[in-house]
N, C-alpha and C. Protein backbone atom coordinates (compact mmCIF):
# COMPACT_ATOMS: atom_id res chain seq x y z
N UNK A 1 57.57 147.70 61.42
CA UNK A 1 59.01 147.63 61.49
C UNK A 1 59.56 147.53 60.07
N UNK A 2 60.46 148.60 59.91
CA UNK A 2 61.49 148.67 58.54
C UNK A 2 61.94 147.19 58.06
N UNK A 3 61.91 146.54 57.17
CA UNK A 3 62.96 145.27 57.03
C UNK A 3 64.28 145.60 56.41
N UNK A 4 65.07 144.85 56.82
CA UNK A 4 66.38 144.92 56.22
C UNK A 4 66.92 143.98 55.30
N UNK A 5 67.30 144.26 54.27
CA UNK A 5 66.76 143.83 52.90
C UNK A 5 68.23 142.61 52.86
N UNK A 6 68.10 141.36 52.54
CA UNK A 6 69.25 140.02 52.30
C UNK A 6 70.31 140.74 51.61
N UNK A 7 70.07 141.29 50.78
CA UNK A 7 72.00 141.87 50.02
C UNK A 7 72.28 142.84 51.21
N UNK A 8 71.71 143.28 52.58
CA UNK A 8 72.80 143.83 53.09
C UNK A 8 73.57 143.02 54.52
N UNK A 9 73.36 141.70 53.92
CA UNK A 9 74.14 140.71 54.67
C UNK A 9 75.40 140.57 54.37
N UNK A 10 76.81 140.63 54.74
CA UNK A 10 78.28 140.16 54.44
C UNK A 10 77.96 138.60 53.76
N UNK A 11 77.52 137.98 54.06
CA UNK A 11 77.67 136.54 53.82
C UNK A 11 76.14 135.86 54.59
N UNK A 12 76.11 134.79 53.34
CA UNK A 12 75.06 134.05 54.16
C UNK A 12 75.62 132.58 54.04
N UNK A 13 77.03 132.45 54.14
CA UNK A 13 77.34 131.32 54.74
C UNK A 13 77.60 131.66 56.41
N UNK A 14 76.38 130.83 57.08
CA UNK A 14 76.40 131.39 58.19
C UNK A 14 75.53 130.35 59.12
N UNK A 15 75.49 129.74 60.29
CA UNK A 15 75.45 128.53 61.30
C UNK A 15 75.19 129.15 62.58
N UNK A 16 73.73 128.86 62.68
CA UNK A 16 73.50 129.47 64.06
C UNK A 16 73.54 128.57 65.14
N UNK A 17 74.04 129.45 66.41
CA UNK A 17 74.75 128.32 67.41
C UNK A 17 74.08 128.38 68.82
N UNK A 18 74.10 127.59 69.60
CA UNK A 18 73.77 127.64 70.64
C UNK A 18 74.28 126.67 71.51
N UNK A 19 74.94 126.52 72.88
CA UNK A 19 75.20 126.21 73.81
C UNK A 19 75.12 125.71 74.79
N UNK A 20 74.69 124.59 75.93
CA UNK A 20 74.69 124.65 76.99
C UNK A 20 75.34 124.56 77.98
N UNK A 21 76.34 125.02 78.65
CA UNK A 21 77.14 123.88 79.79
C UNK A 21 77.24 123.98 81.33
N UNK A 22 78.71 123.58 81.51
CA UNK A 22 78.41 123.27 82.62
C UNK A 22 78.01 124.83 84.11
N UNK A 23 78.50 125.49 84.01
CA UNK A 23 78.56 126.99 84.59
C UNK A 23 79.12 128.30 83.83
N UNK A 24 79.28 128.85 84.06
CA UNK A 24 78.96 130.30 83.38
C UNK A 24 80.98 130.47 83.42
N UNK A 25 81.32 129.85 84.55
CA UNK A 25 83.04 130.29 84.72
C UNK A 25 83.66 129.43 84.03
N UNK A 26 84.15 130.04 82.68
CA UNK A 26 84.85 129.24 81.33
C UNK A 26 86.42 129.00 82.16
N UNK A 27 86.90 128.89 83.30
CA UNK A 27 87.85 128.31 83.66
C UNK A 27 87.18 126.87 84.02
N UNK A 28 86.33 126.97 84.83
CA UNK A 28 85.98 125.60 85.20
C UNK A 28 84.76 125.18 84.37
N UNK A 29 83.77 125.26 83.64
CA UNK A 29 83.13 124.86 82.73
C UNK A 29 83.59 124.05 81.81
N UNK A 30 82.37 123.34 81.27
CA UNK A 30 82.58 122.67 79.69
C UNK A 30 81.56 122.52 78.85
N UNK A 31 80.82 122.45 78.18
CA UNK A 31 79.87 122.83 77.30
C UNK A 31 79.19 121.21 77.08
N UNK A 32 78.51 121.00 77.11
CA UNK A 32 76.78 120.09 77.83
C UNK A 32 76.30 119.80 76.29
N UNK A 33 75.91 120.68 75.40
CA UNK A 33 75.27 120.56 74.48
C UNK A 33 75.62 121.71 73.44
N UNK A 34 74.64 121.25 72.41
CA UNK A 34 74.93 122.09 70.96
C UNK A 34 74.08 122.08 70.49
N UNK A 35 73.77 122.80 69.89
CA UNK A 35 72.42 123.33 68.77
C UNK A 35 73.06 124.05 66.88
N UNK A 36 72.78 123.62 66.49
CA UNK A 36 73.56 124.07 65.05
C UNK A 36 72.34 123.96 63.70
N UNK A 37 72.23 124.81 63.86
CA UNK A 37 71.23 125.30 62.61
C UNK A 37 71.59 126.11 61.32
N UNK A 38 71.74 125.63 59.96
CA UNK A 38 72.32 125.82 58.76
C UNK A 38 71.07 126.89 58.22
N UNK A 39 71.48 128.19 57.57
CA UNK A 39 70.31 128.85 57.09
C UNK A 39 69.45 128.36 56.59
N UNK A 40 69.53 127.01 55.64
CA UNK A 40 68.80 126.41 55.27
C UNK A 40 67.87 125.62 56.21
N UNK A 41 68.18 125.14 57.24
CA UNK A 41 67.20 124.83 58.52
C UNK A 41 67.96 123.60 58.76
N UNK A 42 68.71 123.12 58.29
CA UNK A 42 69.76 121.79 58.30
C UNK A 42 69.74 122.12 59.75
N UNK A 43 70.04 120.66 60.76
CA UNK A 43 70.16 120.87 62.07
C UNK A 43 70.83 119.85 62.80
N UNK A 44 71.74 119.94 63.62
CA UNK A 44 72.28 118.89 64.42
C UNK A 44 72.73 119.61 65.91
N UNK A 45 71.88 118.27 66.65
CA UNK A 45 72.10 118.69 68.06
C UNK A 45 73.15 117.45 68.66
N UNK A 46 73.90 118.07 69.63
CA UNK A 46 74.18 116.90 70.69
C UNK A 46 74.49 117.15 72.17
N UNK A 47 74.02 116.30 72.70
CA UNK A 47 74.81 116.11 74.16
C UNK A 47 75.98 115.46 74.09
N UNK A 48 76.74 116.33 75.48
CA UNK A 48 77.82 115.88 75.22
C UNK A 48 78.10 115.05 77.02
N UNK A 49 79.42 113.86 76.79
CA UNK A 49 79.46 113.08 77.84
C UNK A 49 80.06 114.41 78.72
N UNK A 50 79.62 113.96 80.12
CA UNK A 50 80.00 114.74 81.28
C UNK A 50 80.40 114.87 82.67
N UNK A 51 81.54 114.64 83.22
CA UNK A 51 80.84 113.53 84.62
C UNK A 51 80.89 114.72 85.73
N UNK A 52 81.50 116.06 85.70
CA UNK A 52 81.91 116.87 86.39
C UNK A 52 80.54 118.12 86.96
N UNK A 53 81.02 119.03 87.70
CA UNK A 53 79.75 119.84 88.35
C UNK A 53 79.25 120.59 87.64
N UNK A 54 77.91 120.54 88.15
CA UNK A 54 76.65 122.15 87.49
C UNK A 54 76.81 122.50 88.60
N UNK A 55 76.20 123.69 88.03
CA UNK A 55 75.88 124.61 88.74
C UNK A 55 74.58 124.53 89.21
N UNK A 56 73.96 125.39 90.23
CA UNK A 56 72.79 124.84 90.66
C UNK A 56 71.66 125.55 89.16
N UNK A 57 71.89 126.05 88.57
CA UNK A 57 70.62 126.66 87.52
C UNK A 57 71.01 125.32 86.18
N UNK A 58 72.11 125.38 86.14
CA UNK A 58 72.05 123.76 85.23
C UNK A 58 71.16 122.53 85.97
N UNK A 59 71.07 122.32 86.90
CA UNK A 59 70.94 121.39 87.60
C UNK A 59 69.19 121.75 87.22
N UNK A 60 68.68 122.53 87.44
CA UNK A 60 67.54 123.07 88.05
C UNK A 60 66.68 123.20 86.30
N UNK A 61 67.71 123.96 85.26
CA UNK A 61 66.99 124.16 84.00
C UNK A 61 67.36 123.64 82.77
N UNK A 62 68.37 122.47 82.82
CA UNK A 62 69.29 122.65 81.34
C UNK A 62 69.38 121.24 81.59
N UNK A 63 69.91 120.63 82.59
CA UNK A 63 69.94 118.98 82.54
C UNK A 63 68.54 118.25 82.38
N UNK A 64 67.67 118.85 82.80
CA UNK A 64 66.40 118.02 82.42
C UNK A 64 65.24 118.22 80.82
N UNK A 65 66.10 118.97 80.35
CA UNK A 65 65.49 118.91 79.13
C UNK A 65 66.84 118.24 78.26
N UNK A 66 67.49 117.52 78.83
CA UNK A 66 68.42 116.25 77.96
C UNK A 66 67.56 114.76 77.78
N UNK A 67 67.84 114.41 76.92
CA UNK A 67 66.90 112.99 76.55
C UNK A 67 67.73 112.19 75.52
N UNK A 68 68.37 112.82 74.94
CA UNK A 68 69.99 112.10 73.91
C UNK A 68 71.04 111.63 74.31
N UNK A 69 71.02 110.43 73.73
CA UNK A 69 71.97 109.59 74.06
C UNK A 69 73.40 110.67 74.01
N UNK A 70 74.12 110.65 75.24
CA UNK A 70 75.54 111.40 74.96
C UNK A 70 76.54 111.08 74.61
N UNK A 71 77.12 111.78 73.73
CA UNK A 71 78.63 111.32 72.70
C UNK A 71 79.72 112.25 73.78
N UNK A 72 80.78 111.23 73.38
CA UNK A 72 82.26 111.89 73.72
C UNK A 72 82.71 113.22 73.08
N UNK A 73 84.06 114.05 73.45
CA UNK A 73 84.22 115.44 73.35
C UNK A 73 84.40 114.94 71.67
N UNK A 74 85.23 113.69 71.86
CA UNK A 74 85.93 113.51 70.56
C UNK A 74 84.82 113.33 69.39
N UNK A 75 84.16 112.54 69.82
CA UNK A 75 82.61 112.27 68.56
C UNK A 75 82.28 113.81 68.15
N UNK A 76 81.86 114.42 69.44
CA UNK A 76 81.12 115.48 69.05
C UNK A 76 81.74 116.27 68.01
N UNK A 77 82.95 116.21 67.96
CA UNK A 77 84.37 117.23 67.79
C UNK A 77 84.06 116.94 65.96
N UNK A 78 84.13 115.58 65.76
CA UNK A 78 83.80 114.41 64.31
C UNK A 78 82.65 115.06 63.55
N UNK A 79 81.75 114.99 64.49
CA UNK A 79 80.07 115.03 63.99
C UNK A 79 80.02 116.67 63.50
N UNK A 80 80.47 117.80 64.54
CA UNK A 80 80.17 119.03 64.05
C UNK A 80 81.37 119.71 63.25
N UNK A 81 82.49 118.76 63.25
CA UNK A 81 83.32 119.20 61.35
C UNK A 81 82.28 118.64 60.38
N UNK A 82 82.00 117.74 60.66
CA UNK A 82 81.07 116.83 59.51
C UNK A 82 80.13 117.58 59.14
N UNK A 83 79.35 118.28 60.11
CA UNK A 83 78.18 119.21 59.56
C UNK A 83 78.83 120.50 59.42
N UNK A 84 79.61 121.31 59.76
CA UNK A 84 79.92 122.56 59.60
C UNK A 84 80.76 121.87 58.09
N UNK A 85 81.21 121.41 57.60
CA UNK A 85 81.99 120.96 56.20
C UNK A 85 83.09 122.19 56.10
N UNK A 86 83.61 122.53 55.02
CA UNK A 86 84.53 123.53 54.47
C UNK A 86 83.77 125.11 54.57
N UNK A 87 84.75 125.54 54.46
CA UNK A 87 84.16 127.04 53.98
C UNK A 87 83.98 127.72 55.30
N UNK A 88 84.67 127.49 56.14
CA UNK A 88 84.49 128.33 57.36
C UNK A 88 83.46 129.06 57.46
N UNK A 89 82.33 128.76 57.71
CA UNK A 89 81.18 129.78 58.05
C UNK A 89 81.04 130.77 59.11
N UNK A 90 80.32 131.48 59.07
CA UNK A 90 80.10 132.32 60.47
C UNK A 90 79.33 131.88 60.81
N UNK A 91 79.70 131.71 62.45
CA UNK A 91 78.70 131.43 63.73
C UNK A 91 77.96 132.81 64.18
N UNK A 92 76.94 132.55 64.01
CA UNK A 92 75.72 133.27 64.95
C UNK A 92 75.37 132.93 65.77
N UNK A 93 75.31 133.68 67.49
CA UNK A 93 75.28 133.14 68.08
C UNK A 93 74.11 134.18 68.64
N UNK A 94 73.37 133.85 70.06
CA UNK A 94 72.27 135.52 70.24
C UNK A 94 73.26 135.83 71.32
N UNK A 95 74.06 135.73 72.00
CA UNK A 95 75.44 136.39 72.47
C UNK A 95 76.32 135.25 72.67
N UNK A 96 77.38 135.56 71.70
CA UNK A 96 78.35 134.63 71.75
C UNK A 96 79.45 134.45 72.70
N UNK A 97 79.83 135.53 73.94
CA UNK A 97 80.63 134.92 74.30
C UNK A 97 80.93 133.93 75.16
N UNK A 98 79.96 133.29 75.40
CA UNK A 98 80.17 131.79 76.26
C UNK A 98 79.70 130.52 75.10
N UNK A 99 79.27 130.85 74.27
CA UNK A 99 79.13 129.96 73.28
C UNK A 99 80.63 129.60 72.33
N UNK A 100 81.30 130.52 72.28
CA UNK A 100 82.45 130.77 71.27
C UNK A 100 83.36 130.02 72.51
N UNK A 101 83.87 130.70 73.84
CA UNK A 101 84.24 130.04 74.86
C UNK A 101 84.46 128.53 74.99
N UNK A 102 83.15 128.28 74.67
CA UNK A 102 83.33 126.59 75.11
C UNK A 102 83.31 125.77 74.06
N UNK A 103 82.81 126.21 73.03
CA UNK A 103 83.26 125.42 71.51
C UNK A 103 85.34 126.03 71.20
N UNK A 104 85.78 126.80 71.98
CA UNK A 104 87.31 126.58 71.73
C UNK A 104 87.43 125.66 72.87
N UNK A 105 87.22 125.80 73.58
CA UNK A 105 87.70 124.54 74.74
C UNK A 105 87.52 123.32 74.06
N UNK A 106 86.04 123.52 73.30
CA UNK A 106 86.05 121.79 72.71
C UNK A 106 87.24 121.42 71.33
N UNK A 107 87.41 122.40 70.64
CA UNK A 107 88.12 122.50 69.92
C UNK A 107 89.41 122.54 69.55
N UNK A 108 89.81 123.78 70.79
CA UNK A 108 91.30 124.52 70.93
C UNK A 108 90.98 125.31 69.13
N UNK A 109 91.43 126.52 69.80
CA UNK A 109 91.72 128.00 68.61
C UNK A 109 92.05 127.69 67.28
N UNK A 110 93.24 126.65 67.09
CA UNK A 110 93.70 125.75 65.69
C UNK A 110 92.83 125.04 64.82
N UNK A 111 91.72 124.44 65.71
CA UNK A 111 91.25 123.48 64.96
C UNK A 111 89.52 123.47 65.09
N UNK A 112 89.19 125.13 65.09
CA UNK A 112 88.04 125.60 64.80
C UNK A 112 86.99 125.37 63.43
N UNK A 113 86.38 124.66 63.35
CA UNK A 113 85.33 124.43 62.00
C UNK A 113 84.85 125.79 61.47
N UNK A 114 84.62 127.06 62.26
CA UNK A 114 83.95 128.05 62.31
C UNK A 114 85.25 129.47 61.53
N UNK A 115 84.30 130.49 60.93
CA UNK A 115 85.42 131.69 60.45
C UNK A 115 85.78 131.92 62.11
N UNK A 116 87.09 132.67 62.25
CA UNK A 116 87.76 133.31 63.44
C UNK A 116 86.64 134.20 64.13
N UNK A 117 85.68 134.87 63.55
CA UNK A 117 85.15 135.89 63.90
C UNK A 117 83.56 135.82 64.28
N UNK A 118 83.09 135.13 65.59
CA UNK A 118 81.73 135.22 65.46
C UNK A 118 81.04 136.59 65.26
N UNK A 119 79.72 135.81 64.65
CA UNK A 119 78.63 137.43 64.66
C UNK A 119 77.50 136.67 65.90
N UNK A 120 77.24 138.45 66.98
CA UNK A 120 76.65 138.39 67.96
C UNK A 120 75.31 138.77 67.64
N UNK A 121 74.76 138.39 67.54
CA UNK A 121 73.23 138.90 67.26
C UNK A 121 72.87 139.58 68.32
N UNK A 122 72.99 140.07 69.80
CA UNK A 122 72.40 140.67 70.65
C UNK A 122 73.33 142.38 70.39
N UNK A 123 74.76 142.01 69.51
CA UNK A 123 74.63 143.32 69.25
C UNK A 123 74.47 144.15 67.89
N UNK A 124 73.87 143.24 67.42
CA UNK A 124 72.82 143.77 65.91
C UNK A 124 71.88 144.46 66.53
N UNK A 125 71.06 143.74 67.44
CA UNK A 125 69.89 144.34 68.06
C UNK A 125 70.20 145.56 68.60
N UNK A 126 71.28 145.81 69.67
CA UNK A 126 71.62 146.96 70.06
C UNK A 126 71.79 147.50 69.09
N UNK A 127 72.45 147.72 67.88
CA UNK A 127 72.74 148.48 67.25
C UNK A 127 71.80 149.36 66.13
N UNK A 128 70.81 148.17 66.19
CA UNK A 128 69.64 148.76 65.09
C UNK A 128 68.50 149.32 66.18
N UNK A 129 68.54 149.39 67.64
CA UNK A 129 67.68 150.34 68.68
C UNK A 129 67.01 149.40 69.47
N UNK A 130 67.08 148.27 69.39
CA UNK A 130 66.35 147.57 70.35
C UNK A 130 67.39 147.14 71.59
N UNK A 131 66.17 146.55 72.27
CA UNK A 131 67.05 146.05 73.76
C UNK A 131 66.97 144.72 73.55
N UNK A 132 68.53 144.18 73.46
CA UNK A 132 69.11 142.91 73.19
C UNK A 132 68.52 142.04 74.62
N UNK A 133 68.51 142.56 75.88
CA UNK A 133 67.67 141.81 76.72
C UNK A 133 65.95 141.19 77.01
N UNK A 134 65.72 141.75 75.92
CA UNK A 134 63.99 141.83 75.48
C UNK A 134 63.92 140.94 74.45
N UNK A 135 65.12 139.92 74.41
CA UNK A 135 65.00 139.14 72.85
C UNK A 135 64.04 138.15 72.16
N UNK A 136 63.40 137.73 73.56
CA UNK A 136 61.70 137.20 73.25
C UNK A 136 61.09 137.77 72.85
N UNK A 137 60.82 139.01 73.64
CA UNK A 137 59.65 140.18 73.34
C UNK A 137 60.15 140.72 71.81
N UNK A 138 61.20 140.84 71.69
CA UNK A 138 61.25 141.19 69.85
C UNK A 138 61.00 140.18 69.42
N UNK A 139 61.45 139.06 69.36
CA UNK A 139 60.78 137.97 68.33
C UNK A 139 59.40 137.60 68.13
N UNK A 140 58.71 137.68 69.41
CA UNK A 140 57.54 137.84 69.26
C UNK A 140 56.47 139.10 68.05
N UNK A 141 57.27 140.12 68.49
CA UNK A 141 57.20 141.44 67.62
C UNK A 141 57.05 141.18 66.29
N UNK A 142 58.18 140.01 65.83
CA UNK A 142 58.15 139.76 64.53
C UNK A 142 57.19 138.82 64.14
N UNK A 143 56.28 138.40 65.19
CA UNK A 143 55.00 137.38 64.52
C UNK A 143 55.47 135.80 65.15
N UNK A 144 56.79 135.83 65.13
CA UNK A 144 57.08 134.28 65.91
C UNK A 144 56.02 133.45 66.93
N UNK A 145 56.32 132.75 66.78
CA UNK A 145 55.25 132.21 68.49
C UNK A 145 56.53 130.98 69.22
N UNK A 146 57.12 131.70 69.97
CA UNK A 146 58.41 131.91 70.82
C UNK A 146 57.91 130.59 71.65
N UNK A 147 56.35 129.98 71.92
CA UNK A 147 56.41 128.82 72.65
C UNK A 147 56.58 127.88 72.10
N UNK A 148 57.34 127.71 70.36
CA UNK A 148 57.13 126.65 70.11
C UNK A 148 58.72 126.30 70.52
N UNK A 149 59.54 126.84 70.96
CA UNK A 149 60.98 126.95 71.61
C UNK A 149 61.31 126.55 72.85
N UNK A 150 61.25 125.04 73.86
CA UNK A 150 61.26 125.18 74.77
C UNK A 150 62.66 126.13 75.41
N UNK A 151 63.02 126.90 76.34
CA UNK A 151 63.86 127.43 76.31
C UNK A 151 65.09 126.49 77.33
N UNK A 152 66.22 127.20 77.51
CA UNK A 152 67.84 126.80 77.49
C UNK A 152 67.78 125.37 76.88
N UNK A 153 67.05 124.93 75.61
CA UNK A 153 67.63 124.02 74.89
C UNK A 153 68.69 124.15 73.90
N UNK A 154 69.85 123.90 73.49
CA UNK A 154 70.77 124.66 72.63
C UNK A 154 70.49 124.18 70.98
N UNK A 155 69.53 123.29 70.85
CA UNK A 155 68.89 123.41 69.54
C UNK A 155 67.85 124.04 69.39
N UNK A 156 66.97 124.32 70.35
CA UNK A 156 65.69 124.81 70.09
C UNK A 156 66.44 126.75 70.32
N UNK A 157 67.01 126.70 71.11
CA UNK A 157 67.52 128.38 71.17
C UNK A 157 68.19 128.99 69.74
N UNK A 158 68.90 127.66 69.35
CA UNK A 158 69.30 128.42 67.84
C UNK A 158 68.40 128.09 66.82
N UNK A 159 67.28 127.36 67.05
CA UNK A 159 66.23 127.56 65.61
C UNK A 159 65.26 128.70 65.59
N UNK A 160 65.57 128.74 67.15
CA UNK A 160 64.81 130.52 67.35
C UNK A 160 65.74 131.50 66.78
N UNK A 161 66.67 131.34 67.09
CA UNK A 161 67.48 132.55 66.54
C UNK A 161 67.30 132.65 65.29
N UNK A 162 67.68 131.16 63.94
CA UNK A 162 67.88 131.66 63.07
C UNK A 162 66.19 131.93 62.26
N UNK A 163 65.66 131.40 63.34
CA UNK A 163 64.00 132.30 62.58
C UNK A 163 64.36 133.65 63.03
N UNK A 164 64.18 134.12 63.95
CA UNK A 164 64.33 136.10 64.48
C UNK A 164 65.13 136.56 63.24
N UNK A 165 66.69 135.71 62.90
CA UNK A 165 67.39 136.43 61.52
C UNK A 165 66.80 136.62 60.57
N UNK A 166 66.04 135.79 60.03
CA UNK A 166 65.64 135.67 58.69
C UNK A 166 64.47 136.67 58.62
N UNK A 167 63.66 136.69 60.01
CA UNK A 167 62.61 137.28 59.86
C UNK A 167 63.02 139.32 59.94
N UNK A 168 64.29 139.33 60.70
CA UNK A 168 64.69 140.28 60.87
C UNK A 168 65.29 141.03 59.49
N UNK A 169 66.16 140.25 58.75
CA UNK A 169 67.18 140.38 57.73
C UNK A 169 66.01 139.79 56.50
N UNK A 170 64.67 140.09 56.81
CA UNK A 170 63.79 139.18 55.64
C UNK A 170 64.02 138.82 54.77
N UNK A 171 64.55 137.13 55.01
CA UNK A 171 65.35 135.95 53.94
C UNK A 171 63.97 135.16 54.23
N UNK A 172 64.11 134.79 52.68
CA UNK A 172 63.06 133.63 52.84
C UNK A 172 64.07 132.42 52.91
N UNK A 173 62.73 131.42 53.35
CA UNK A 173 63.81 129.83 53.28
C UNK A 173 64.44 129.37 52.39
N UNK A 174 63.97 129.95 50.87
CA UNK A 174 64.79 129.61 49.70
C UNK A 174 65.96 130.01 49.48
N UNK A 175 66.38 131.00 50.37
CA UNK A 175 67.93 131.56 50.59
C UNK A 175 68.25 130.25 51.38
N UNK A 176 69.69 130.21 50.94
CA UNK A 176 71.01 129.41 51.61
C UNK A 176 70.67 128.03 51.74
């Protein structure tokens, strides 16, 4: 596989994200957890307090890999300005739109830590020929070993991601 060389990145101020919540319908949903991984490998996860319904695949795959003590909307809201800091970064997400979704709900549009504009990584993949639904099977491709990721964790999903980037966009760790 071709690599794609770090200067043809826009920016590598950039925060990979990941998600969990409550159902898939961003009217009635709210977002469960967070995963936030700094190119540099910087990382902060949280659960978030919750008292309202899952869905039955939350219930079944996403609530039982919680073990953290859970913070309020408002803490969480504190903690990830605190780590996202200035400079509006871009969120990476491996498809953002339920991730972007429920971090504005936590947020509201005004008072976003993040640039306006996420980047989707599932359509990088489309775009450079792969199938964005095969996103294990490519990372694997790239040498990863994808079990060290338990999966729908929203920290462990974005430290996968931002390994697949780096390994994809071949950045070493001494970048960012």
């Amino acid at each position: 596989m071709e690599k794609n060389p770090p200067e043809r990145l826009f920016s590598k101020n950039l925060i990979f994200v990941d998600t969990e919540f409550s159902t898939l319908d961003p009217y009635q949903g709210e977002i469960l957890s967070i995963g936030l991984v700094k190119l540099n490998g910087e990382e902060l996860y949280l659960e978030l307090e919750y008292e309202g319904e899952t869905s039955d695949f939350v219930k079944k795959h996403i609530l039982p890999t919680f073990s953290n003590k859970k913070v309020s909307r408002e803490e969480a809201r504190k903690q990830i300005k605190e780590f996202v800091g200035g400079g509006a970064p871009y969120m990476v997400s491996l498809v953002n739109q339920f991730d972007v979704i429920y971090l504005y709900k936590l947020f509201s549009a005004d008072t976003q830590p993040f640039f306006w504009l996420p980047i989707d990584f599932a359509s990088i993949l489309f775009a450079e020929g792969y199938d964005p639904e095969k996103y294990l099977k490519f990372a694997k491709t790239l040498g990863i070993n994808t079990n060290r990721y338990p999966p729908h964790h929203a920290l462990y999903d974005a430290k996968l991601l931002r390994e697949v980037f780096m390994k994809f966009f071949n950045i070493t760790s001494e970048i960012g």
